[in-house]
Protein backbone atom coordinates (compact mmCIF):
# COMPACT_ATOMS: atom_id res chain seq x y z
CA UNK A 1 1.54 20.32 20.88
CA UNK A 2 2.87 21.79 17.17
CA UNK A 3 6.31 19.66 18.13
CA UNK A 4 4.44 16.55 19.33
CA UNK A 5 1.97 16.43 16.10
CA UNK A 6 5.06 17.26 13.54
CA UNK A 7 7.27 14.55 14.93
CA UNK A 8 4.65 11.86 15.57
CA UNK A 9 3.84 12.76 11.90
CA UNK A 10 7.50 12.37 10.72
CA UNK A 11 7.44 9.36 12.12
CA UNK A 12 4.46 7.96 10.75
CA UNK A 13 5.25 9.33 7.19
CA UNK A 14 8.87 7.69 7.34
CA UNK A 15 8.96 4.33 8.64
CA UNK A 16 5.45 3.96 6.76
CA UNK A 17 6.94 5.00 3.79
CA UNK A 18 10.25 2.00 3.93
CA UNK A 19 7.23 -0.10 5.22
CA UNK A 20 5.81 0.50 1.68
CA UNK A 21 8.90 0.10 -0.12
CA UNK A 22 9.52 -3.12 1.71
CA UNK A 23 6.46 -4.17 0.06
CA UNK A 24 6.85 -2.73 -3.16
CA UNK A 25 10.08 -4.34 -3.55
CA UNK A 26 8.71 -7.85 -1.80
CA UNK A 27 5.96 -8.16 -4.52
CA UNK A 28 8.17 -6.87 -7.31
CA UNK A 29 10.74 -9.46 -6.64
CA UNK A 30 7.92 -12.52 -7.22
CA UNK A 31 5.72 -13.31 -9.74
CA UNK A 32 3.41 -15.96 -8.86
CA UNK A 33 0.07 -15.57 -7.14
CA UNK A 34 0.92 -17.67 -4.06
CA UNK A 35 3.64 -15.89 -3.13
CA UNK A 36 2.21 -13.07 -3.29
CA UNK A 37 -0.58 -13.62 -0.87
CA UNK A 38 1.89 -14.78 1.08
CA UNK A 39 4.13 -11.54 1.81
CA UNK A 40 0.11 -9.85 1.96
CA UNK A 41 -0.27 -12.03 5.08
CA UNK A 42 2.57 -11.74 6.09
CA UNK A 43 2.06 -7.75 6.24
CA UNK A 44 -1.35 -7.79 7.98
CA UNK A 45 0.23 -10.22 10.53
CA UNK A 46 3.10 -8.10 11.37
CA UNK A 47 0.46 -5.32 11.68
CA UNK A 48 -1.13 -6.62 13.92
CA UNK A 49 1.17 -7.40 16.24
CA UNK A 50 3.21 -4.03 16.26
CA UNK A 51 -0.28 -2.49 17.07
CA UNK A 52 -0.55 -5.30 19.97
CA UNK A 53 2.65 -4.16 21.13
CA UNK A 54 2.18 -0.85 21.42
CA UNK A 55 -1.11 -1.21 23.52
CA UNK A 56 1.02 -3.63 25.84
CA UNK A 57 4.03 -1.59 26.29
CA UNK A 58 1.92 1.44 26.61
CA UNK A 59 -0.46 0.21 29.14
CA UNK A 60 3.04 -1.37 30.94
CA UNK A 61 4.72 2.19 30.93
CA UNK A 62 1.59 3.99 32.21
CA UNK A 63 1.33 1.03 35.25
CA UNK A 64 4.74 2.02 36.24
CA UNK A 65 4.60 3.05 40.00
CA UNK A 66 8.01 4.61 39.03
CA UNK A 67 6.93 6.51 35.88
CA UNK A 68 9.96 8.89 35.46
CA UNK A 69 12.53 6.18 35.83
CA UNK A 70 10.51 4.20 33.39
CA UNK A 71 10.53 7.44 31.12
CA UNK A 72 14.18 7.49 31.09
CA UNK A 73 14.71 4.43 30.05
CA UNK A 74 12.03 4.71 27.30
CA UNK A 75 14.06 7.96 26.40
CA UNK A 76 17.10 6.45 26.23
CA UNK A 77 16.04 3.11 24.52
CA UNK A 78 14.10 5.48 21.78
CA UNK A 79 16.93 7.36 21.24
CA UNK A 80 19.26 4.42 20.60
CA UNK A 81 17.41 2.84 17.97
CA UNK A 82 16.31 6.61 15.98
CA UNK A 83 20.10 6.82 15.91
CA UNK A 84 20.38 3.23 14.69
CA UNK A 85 18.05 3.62 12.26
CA UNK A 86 19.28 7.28 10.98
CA UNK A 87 22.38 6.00 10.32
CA UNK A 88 22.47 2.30 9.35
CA UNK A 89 18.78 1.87 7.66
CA UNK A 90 19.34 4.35 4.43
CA UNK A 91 17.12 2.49 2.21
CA UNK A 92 14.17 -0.41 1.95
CA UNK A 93 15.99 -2.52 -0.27
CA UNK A 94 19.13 -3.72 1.78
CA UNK A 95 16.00 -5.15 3.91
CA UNK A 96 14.71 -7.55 0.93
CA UNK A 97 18.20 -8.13 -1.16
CA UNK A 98 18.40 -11.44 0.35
CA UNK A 99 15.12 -12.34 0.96
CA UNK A 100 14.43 -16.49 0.56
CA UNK A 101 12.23 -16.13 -2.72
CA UNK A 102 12.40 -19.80 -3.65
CA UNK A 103 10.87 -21.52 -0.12
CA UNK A 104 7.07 -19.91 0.29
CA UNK A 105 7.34 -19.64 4.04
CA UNK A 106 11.00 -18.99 4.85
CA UNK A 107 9.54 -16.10 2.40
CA UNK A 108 6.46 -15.20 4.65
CA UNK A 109 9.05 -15.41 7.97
CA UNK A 110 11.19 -13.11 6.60
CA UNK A 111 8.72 -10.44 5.62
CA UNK A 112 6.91 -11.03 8.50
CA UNK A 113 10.03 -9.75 10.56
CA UNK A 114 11.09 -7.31 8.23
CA UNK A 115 7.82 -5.34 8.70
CA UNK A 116 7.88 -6.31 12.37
CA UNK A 117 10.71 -4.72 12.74
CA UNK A 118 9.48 -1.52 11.49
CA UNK A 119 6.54 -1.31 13.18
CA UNK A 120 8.34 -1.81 16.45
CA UNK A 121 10.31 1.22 15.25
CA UNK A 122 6.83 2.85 15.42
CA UNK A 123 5.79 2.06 18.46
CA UNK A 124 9.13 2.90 20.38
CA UNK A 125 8.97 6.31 18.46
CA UNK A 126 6.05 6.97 19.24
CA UNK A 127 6.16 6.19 23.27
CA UNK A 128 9.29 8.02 23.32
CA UNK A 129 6.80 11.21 22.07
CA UNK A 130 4.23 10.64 24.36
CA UNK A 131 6.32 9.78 27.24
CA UNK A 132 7.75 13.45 26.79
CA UNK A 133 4.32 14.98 25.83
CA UNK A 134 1.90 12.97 27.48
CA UNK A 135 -0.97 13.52 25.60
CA UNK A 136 -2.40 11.09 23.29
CA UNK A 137 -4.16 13.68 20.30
CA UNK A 138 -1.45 15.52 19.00
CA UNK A 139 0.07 11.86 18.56
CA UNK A 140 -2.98 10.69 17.38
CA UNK A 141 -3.65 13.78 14.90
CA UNK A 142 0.00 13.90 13.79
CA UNK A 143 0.01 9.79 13.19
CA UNK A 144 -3.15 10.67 11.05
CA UNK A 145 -1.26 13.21 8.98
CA UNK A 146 1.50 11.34 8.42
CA UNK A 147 -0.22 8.72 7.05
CA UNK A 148 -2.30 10.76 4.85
CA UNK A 149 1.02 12.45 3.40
CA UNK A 150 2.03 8.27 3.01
CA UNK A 151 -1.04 7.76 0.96
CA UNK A 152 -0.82 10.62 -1.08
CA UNK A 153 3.09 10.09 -2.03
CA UNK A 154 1.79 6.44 -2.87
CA UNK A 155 -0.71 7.09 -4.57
CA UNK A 156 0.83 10.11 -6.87
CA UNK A 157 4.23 8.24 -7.42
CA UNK A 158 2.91 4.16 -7.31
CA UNK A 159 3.88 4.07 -10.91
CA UNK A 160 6.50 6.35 -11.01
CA UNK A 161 8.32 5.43 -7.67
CA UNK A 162 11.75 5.57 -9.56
CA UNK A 163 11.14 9.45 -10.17
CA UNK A 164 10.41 9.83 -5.88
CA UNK A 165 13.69 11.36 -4.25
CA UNK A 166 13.49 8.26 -2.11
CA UNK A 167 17.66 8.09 -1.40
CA UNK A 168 17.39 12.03 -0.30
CA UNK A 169 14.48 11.68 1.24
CA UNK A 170 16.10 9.07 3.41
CA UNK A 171 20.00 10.71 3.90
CA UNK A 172 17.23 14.10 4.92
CA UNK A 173 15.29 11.93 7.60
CA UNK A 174 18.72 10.71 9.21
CA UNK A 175 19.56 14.07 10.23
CA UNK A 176 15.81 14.61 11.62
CA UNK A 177 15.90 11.22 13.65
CA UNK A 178 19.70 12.22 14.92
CA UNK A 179 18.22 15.48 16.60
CA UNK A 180 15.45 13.42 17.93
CA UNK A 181 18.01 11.19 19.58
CA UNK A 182 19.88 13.81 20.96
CA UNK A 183 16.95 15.28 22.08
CA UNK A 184 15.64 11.93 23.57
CA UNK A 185 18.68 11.08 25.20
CA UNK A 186 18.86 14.17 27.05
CA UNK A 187 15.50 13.54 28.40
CA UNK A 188 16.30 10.53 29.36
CA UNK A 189 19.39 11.45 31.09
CA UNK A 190 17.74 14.23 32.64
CA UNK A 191 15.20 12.03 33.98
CA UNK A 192 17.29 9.24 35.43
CA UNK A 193 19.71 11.71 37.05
């Protein structure tokens, strides 16, 4: 349970954490009122339909007459994109460097799929932990603590996000999501075989 809640955690803490950066940098890079609700919207969208998701591909994976097939692939799959994202995804900002400031809704699009993308990220984390542990609470508990660490860090270092070890905090997490993979793709393997 202490391995479920800590990761789930992790999880929650990190990608929440570029999600916020995303934004940071989004809002930071216009400066017109417009705009700015737009990338907002944009955010609650995307929200919204990584939550979606996850209740769909959960309730899919769980309706699975084959469940342990299903749970190596879900192994594997999570495993693929923690390594992707341990090693290619070292920071928020090559996200928004090109983002299409000057046309309001390419602007919304982007950001739209930006934090889409991380929320997927999420999910697939997150049904790679429960597909090993099964039980929904320490995910549920350890989501809830990541997040609170989130809003803490935010809230302590909003104004003084340059001072945040942000860069080592991300080159630390890439070595965390590598073991994950490893771990997940062993499960995964084991399962299939």
């Amino acid at each position: 349970m202490l391995t479920t809640l800590s990761a789930s955690a992790f999880v929650l803490f990190r990608e929440g954490f570029e999600i916020f950066l995303i934004m940071l940098l989004s809002l930071n890079m216009v400066q017109d009122e417009m705009r700015r609700r737009i990338i907002w919207r944009a955010f609650y969208i995307s929200i919204i339909h990584a939550v979606v998701l996850g209740a769909v591909l959960s309730d899919w994976l769980l309706a699975k007459e084959r469940l342990e097939q299903w749970e190596g692939v879900m192994y594997l799959i999570t495993a693929a994109v923690m390594l992707w994202v341990a090693w290619f995804c070292h920071n928020a900002k090559q996200h928004v460097e090109s983002l299409p400031v000057n046309r309001t809704w390419l602007l919304g699009v982007a950001v739209f799929g930006i934090v889409l993308r991380e929320g997927i990220e999420i999910v697939l984390f997150l049904l790679g932990i429960f597909v090993k542990s099964t039980q929904w609470l320490p995910i549920l508990l350890g989501s809830v603590l990541g997040l609170t660490i989130l809003a803490v860090i935010i809230v302590l270092t909003n104004k003084q996000i340059k001072r945040f070890p942000v860069m080592k905090m991300f080159q630390t997490s890439k070595y965390i999501f590598t073991a994950m993979a490893v771990y997940f793709a062993y499960e995964g393997v084991m399962e299939l075989i």
